[in-house]
N, C-alpha and C. Protein backbone atom coordinates (compact mmCIF):
# COMPACT_ATOMS: atom_id res chain seq x y z
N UNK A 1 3.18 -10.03 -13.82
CA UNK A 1 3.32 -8.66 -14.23
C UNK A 1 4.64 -8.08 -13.74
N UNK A 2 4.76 -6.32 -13.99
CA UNK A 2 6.04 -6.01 -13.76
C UNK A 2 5.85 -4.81 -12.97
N UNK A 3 6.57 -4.70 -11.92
CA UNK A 3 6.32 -3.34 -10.89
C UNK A 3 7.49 -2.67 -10.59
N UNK A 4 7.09 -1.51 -10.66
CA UNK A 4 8.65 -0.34 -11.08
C UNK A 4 8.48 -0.03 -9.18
N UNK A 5 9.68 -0.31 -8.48
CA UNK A 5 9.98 0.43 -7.17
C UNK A 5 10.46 1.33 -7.01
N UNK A 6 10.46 3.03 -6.92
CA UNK A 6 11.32 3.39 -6.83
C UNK A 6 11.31 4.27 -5.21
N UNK A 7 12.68 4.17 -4.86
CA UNK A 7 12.89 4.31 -3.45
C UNK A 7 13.67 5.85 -3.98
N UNK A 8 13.25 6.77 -2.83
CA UNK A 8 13.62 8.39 -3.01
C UNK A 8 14.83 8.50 -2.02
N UNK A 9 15.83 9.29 -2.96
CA UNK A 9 17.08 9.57 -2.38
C UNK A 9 16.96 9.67 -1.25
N UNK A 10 18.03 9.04 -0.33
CA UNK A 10 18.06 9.55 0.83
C UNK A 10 17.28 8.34 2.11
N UNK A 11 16.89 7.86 1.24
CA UNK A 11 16.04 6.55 2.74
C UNK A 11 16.39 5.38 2.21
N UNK A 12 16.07 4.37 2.64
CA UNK A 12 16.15 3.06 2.88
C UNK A 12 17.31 2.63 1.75
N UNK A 13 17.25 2.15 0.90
CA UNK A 13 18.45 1.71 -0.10
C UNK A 13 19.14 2.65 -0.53
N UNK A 14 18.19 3.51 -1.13
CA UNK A 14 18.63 4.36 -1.94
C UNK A 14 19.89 6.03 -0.70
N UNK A 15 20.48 5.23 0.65
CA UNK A 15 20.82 6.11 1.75
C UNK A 15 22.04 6.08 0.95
N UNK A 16 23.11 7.48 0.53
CA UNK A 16 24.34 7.57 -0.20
C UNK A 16 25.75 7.07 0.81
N UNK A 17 26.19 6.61 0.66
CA UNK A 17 27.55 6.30 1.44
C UNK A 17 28.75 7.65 1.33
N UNK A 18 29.09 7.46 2.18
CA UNK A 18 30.18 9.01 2.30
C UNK A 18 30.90 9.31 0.96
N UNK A 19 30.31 10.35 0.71
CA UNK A 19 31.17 11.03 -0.49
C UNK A 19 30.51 10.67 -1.54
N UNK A 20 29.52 9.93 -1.36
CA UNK A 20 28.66 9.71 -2.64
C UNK A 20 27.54 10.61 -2.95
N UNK A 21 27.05 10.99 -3.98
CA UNK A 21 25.43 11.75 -4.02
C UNK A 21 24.32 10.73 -4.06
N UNK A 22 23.24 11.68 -3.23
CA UNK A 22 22.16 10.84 -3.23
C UNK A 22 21.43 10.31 -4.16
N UNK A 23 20.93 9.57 -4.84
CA UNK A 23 19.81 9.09 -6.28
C UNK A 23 18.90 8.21 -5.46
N UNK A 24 18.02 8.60 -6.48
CA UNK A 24 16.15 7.48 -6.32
C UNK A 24 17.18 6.00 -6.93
N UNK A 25 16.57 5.01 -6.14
CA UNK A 25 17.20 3.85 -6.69
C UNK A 25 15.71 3.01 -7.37
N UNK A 26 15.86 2.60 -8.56
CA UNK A 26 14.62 2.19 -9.23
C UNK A 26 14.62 0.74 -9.86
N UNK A 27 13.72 -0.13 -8.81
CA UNK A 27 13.76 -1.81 -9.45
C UNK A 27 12.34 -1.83 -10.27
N UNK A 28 12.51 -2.82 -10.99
CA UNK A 28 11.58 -3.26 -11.74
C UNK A 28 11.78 -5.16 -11.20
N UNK A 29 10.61 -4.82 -10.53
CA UNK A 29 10.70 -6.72 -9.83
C UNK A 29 8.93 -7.49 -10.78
N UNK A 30 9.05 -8.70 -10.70
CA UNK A 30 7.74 -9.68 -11.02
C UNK A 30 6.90 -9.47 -9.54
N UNK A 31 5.92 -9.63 -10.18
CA UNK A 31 4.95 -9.97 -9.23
C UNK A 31 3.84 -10.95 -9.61
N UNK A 32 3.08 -11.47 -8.50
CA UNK A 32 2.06 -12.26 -8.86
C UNK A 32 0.45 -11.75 -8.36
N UNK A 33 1.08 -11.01 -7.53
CA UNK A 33 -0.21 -10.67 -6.33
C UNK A 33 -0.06 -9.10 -5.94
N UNK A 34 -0.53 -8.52 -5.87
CA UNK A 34 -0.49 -7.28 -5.70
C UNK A 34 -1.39 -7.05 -3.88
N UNK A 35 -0.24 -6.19 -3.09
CA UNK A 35 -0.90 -6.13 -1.72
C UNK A 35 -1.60 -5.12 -1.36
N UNK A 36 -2.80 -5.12 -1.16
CA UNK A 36 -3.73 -3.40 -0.97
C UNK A 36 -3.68 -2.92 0.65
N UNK A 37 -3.50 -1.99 0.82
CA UNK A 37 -3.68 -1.67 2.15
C UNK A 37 -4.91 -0.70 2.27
N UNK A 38 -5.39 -1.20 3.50
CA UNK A 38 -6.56 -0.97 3.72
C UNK A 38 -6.71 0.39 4.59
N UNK A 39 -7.61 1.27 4.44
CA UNK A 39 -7.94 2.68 5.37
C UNK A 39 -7.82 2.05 6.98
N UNK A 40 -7.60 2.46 7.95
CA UNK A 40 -7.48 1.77 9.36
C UNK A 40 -8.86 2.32 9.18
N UNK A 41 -9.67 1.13 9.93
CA UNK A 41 -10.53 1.16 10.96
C UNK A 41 -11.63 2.19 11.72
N UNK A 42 -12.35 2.48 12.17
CA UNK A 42 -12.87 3.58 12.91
C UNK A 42 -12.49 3.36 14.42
N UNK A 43 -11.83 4.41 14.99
CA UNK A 43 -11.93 3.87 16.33
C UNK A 43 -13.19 3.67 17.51
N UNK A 44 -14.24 4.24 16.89
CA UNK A 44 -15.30 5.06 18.09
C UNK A 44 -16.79 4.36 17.48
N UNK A 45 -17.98 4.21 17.83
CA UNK A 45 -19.00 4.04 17.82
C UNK A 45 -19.54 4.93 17.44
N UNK A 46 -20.60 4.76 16.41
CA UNK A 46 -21.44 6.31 16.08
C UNK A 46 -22.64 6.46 17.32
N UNK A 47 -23.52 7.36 16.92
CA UNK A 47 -24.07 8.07 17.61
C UNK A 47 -25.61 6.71 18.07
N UNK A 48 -25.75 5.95 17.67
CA UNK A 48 -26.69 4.74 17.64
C UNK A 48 -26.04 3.43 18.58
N UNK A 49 -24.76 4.07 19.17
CA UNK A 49 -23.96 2.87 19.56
C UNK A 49 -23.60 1.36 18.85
N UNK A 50 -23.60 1.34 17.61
CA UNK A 50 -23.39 0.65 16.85
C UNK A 50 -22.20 0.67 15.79
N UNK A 51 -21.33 -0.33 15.58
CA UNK A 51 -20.17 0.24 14.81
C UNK A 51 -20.73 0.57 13.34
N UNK A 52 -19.21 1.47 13.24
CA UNK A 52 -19.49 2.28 11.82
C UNK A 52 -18.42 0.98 10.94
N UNK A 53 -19.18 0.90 9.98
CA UNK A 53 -18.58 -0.07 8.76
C UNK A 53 -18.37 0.89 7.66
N UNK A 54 -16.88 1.20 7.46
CA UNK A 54 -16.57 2.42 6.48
C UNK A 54 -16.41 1.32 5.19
N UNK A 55 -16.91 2.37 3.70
CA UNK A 55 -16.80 2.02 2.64
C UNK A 55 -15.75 2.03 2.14
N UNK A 56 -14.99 2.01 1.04
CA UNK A 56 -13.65 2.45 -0.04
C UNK A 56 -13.90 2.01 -1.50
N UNK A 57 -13.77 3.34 -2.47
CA UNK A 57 -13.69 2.75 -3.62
C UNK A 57 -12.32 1.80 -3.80
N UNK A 58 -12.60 0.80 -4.56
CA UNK A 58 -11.20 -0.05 -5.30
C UNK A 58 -10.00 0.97 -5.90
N UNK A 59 -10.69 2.10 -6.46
CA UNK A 59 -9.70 2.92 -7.25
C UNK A 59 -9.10 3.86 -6.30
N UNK A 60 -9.44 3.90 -5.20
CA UNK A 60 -8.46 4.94 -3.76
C UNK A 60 -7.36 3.87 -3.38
N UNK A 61 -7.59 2.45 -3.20
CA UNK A 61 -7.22 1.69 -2.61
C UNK A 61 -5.41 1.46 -3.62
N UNK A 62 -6.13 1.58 -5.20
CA UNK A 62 -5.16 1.10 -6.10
C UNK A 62 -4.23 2.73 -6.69
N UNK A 63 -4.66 3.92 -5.98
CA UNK A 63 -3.60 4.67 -6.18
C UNK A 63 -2.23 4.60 -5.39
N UNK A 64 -2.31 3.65 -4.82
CA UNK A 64 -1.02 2.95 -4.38
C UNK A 64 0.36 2.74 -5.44
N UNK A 65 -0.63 2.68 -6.75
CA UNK A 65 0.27 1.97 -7.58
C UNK A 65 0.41 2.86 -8.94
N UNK A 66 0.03 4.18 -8.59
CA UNK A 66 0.00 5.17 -9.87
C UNK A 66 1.39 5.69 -10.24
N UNK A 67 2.50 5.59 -9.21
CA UNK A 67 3.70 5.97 -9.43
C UNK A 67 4.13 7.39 -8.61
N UNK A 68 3.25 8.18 -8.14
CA UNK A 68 3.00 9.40 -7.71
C UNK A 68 3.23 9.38 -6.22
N UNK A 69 1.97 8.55 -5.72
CA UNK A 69 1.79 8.48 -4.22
C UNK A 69 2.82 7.81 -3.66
N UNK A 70 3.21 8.33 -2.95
CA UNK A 70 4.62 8.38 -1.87
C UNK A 70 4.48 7.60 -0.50
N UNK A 71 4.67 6.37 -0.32
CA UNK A 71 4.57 5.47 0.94
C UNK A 71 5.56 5.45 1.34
N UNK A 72 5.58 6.00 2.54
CA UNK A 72 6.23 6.33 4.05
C UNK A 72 6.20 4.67 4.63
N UNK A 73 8.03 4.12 5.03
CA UNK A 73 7.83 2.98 5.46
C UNK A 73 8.95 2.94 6.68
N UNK A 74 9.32 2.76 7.49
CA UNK A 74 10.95 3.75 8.59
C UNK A 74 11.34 2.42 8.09
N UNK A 75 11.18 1.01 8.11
CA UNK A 75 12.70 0.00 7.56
C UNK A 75 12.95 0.49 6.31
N UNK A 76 11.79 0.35 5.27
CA UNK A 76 12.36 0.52 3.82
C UNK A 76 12.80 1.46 3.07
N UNK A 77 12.28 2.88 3.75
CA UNK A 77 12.08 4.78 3.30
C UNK A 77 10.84 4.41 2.41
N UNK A 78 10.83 5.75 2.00
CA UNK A 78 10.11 6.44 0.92
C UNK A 78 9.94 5.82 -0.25
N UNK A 79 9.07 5.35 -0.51
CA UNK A 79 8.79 4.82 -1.99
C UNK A 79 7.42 4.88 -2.58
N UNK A 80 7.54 4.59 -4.29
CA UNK A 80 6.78 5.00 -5.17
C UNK A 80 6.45 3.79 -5.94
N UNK A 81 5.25 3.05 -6.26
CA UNK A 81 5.36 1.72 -7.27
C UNK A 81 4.10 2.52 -8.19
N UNK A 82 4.89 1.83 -9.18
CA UNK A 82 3.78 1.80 -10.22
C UNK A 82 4.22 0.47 -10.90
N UNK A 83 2.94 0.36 -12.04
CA UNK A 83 2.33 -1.26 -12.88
C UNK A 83 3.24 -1.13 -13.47
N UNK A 84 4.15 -1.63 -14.59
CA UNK A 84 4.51 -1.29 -15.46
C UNK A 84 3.71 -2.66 -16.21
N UNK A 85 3.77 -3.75 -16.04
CA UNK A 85 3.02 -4.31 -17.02
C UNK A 85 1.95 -5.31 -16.16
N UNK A 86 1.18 -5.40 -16.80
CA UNK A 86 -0.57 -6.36 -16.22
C UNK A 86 0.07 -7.80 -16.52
N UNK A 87 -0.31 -9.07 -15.58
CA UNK A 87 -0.42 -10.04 -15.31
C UNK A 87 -1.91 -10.68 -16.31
N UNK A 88 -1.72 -11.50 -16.92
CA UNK A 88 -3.49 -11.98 -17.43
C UNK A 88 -4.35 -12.47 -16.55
N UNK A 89 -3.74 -12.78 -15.12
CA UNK A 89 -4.86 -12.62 -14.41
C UNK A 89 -4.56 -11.61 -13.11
N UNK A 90 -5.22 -10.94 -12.55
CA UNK A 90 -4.75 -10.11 -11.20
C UNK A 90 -5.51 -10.37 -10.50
N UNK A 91 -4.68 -10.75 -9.35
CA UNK A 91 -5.25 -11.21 -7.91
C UNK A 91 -4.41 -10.31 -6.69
N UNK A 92 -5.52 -9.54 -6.20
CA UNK A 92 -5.47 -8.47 -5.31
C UNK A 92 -5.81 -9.07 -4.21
N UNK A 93 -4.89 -8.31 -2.62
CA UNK A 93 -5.16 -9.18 -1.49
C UNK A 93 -4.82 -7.94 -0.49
N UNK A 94 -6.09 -8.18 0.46
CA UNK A 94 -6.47 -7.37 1.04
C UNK A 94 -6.15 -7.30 2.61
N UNK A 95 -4.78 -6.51 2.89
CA UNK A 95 -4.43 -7.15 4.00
C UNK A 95 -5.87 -6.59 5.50
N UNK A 96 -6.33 -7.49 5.99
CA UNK A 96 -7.50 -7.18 6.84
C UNK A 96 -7.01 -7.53 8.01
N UNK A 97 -6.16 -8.51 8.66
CA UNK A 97 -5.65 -8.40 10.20
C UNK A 97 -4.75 -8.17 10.34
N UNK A 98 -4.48 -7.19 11.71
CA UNK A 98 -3.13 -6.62 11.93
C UNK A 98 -2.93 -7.14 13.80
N UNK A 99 -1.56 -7.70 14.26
CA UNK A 99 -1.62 -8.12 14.99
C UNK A 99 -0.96 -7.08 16.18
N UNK A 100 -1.83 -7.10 17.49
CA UNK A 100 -1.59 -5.94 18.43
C UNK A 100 -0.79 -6.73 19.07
N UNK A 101 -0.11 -6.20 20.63
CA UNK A 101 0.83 -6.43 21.48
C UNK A 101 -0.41 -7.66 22.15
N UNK A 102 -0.95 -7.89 22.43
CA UNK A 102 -2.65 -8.54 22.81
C UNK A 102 -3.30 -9.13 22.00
N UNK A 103 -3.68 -8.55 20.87
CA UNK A 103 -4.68 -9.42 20.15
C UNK A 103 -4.86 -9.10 18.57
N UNK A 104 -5.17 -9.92 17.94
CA UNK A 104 -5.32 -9.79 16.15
C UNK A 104 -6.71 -9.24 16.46
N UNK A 105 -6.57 -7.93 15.19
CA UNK A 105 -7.41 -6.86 14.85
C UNK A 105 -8.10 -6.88 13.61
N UNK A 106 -9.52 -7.26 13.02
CA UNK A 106 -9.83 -7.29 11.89
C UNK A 106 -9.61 -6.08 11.09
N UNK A 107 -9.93 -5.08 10.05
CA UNK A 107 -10.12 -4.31 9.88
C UNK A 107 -11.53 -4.93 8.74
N UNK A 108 -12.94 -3.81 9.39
CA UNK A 108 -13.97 -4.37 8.51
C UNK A 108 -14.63 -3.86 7.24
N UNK A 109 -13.34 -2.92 6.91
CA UNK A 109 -13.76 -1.88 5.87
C UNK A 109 -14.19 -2.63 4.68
N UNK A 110 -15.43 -2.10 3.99
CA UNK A 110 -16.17 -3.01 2.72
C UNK A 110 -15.30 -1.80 1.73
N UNK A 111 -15.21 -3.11 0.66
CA UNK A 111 -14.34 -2.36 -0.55
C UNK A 111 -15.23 -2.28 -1.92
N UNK A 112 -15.57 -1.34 -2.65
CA UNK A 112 -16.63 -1.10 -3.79
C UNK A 112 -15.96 -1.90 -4.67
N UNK A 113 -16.40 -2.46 -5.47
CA UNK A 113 -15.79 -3.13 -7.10
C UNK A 113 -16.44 -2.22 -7.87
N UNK A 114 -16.16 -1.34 -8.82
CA UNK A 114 -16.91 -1.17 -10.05
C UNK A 114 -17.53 -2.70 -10.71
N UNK A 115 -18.89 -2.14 -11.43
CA UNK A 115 -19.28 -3.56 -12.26
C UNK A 115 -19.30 -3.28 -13.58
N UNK A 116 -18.48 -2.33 -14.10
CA UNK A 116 -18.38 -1.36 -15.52
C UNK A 116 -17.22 -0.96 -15.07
């Protein structure tokens, strides 16, 4: 498939060099795999002392990629992706461990599929 990047004036690529004006700089790259990021975690135990296992619809997860929502990144800046074209097959990947100064962290959030 095909994914439109666009990075907002002023951060990461798109930073103007002296005397230049700022512009959104906008790629259109391939992809094969599309990367979801996941809600962090709960930090705390509920009230049963038992962990809380938070839900997520698929479709919160994939407004990542509506073109709108604005991801905050300090290496890359500010950016915006959207689909521009579907792959015949899509394979979504769910990043679930994140590694601490100490130790790899699952994250155990269950993700809804629509079945319609």
């Amino acid at each position: 498939g095909q994914l439109q990047i666009t990075t907002e004036a002023g951060t990461g690529k798109a930073k103007p060099k002296p005397g230049e004006e700022a512009k959104d700089v906008v790629e259109v790259v391939p992809y094969m795999m599309l990367g979801m990021d996941l809600p962090p975690a709960p930090l705390y135990r509920d009230a049963m002392e038992k962990n809380i296992i938070p839900q997520v619809q698929l479709f919160l997860i994939l407004q990542k990629f509506d073109g709108e929502m604005v991801i905050d990144n300090i290496k890359v800046g500010r950016r915006r992706f959207l689909i521009k074209k579907l792959p015949p097959y899509l394979v979504m990947h769910m990043k679930r461990f994140t590694k601490n100064n100490f130790f790899v962290e699952k994250n155990p959030t269950i993700v809804n599929f629509p079945v319609k």
